[in-house]
C-alpha atoms as a PDB file:
ATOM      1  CA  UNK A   1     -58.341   9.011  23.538  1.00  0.00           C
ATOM      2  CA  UNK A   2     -60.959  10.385  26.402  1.00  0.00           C
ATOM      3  CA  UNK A   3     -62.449   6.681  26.287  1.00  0.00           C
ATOM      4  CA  UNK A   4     -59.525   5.298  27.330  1.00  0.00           C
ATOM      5  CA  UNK A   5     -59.040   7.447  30.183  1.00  0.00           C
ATOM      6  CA  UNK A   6     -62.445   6.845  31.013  1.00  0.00           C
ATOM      7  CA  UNK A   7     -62.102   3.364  30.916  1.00  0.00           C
ATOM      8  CA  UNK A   8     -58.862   3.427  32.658  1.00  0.00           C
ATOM      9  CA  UNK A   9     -60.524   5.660  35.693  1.00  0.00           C
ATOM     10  CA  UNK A  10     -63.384   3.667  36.064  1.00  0.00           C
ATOM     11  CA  UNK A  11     -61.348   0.693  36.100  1.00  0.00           C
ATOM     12  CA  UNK A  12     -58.986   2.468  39.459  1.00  0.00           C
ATOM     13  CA  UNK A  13     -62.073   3.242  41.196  1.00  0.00           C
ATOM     14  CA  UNK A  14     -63.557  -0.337  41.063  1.00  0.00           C
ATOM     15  CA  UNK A  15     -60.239  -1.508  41.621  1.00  0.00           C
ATOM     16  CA  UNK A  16     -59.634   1.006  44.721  1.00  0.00           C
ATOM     17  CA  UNK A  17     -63.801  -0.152  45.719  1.00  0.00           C
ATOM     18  CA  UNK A  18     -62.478  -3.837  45.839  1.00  0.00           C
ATOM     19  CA  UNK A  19     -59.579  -3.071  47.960  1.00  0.00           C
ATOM     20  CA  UNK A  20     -61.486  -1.392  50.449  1.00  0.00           C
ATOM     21  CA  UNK A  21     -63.990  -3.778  50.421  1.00  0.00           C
ATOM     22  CA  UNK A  22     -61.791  -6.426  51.249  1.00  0.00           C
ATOM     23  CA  UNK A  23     -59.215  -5.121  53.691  1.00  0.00           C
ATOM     24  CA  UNK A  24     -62.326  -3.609  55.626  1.00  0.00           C
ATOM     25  CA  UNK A  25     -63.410  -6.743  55.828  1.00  0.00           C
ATOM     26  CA  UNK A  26     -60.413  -8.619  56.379  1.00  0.00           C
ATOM     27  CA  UNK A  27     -60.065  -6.410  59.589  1.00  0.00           C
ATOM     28  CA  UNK A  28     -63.501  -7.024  60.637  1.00  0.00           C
ATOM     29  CA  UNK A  29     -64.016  -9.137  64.117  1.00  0.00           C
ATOM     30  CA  UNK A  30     -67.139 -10.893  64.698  1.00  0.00           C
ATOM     31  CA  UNK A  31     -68.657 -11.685  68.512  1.00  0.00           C
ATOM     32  CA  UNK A  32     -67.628 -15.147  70.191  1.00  0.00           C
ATOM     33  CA  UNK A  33     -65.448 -15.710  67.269  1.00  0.00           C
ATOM     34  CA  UNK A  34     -62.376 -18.250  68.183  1.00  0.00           C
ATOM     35  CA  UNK A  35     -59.182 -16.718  67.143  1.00  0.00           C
ATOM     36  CA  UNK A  36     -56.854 -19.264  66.032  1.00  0.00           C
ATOM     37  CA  UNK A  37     -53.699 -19.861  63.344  1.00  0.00           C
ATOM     38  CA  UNK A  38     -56.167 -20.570  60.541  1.00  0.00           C
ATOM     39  CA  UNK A  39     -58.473 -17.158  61.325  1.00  0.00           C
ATOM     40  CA  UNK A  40     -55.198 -15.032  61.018  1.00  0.00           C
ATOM     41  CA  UNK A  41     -53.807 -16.564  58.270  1.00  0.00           C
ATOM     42  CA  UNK A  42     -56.921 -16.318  56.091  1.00  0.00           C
ATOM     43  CA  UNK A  43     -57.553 -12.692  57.386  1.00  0.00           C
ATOM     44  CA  UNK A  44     -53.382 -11.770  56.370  1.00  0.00           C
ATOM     45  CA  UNK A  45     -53.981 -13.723  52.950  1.00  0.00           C
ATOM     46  CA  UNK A  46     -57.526 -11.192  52.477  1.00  0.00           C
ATOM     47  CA  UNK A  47     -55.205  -8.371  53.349  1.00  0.00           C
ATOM     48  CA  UNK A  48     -52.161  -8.899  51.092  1.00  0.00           C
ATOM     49  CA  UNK A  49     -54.947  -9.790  48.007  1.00  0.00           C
ATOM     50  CA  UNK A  50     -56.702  -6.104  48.968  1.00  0.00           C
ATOM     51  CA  UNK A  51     -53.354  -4.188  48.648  1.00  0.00           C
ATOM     52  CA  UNK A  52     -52.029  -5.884  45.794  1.00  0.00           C
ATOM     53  CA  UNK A  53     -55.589  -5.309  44.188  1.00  0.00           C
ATOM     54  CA  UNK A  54     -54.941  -1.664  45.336  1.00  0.00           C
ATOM     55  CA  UNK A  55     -51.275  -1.759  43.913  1.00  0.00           C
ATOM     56  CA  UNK A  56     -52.679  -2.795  40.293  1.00  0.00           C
ATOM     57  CA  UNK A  57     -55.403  -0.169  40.467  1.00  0.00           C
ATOM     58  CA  UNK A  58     -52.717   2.958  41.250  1.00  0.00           C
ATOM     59  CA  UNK A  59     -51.036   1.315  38.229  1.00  0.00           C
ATOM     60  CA  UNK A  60     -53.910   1.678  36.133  1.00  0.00           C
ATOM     61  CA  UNK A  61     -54.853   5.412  37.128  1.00  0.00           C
ATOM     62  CA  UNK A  62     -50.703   6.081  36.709  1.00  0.00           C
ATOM     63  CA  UNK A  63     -50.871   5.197  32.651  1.00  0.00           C
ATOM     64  CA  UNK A  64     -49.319   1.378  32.768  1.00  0.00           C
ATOM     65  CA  UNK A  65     -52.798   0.365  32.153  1.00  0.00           C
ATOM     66  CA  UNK A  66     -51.359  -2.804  30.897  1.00  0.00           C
ATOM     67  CA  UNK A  67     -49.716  -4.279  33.619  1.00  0.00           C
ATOM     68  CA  UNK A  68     -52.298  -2.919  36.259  1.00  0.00           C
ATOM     69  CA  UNK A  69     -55.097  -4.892  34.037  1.00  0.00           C
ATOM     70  CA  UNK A  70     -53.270  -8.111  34.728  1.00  0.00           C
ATOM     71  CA  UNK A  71     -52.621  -7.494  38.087  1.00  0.00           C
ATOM     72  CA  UNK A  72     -56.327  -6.911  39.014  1.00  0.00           C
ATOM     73  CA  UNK A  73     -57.725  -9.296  36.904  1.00  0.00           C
ATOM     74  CA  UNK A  74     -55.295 -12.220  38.174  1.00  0.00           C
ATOM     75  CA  UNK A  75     -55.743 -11.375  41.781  1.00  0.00           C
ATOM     76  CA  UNK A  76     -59.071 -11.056  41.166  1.00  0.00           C
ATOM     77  CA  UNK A  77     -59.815 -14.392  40.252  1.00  0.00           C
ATOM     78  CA  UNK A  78     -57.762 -15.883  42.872  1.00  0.00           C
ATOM     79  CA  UNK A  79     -59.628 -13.598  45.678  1.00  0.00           C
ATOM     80  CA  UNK A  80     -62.654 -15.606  44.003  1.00  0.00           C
ATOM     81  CA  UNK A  81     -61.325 -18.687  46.500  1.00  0.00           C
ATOM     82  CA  UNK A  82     -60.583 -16.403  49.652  1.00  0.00           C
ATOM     83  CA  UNK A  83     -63.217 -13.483  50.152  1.00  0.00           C
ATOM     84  CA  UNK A  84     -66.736 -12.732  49.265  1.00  0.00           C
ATOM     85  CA  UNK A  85     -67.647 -12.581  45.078  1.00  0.00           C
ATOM     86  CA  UNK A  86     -68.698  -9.058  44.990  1.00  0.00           C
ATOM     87  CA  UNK A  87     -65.180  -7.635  45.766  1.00  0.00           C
ATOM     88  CA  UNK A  88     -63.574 -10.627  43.533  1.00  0.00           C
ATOM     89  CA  UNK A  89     -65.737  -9.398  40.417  1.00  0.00           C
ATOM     90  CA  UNK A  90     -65.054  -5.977  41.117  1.00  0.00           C
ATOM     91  CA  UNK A  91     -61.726  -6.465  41.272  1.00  0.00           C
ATOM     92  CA  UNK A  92     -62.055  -8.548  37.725  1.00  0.00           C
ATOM     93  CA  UNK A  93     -63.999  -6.005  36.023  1.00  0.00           C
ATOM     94  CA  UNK A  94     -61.592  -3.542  36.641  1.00  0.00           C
ATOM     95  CA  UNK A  95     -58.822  -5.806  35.423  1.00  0.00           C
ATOM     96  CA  UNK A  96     -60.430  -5.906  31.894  1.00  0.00           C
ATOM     97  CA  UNK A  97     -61.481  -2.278  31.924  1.00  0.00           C
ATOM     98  CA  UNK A  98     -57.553  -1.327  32.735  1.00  0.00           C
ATOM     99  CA  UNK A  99     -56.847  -4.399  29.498  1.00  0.00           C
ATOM    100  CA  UNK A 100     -59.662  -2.425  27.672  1.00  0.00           C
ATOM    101  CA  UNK A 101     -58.132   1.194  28.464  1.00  0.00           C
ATOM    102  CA  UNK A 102     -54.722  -0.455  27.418  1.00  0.00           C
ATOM    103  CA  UNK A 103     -56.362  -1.512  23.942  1.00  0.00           C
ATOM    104  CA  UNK A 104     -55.566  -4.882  24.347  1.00  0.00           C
ATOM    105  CA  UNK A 105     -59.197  -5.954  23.916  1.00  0.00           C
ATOM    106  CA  UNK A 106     -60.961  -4.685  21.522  1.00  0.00           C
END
């Protein structure tokens, strides 16, 4: 029983570290950088993936590891495509530690 609640917090606060990550650096503006349609979609695409990331994490630390596994670990692999892969994997590893504090891996 304290694995899985070990597990399961570990999993929020790699899951909460991801979300950060990647609305910090969705909000980030570089110097001389054109802002256009594309630049603010991609940036609101980074933004909605970090709070849904964030979503599924507060689901895991709430006890509906389950469903907060899934969350992370499918939004993770889709933020593979839009932002950098150290938030993506953290957001994935804390999708299988949430599956793991679940017990549906083993």
């Amino acid at each position: 029983m304290m694995e899985k609640r070990t597990f399961a917090l570990l999993g929020f606060v790699l899951g909460l570290l991801s979300a950060i990550l990647i609305v910090v650096g969705a909000l980030r503006l570089g110097r001389n950088q054109a802002i256009d349609l594309e630049l603010i979609v991609d940036r609101i695409v980074e933004i909605v993936l970090g709070l849904v990331i964030l979503f599924g994490s507060l689901l895991i630390y709430r006890g509906t590891t389950n469903a907060g596994g899934f969350v992370n670990l499918l939004v993770g692999i889709v933020a593979l495509f839009f932002v950098g892969n150290l938030e993506a994997v953290l957001a994935i590893i804390s999708g299988i530690l949430g599956l793991i504090a679940a017990g549906t891996l083993r």
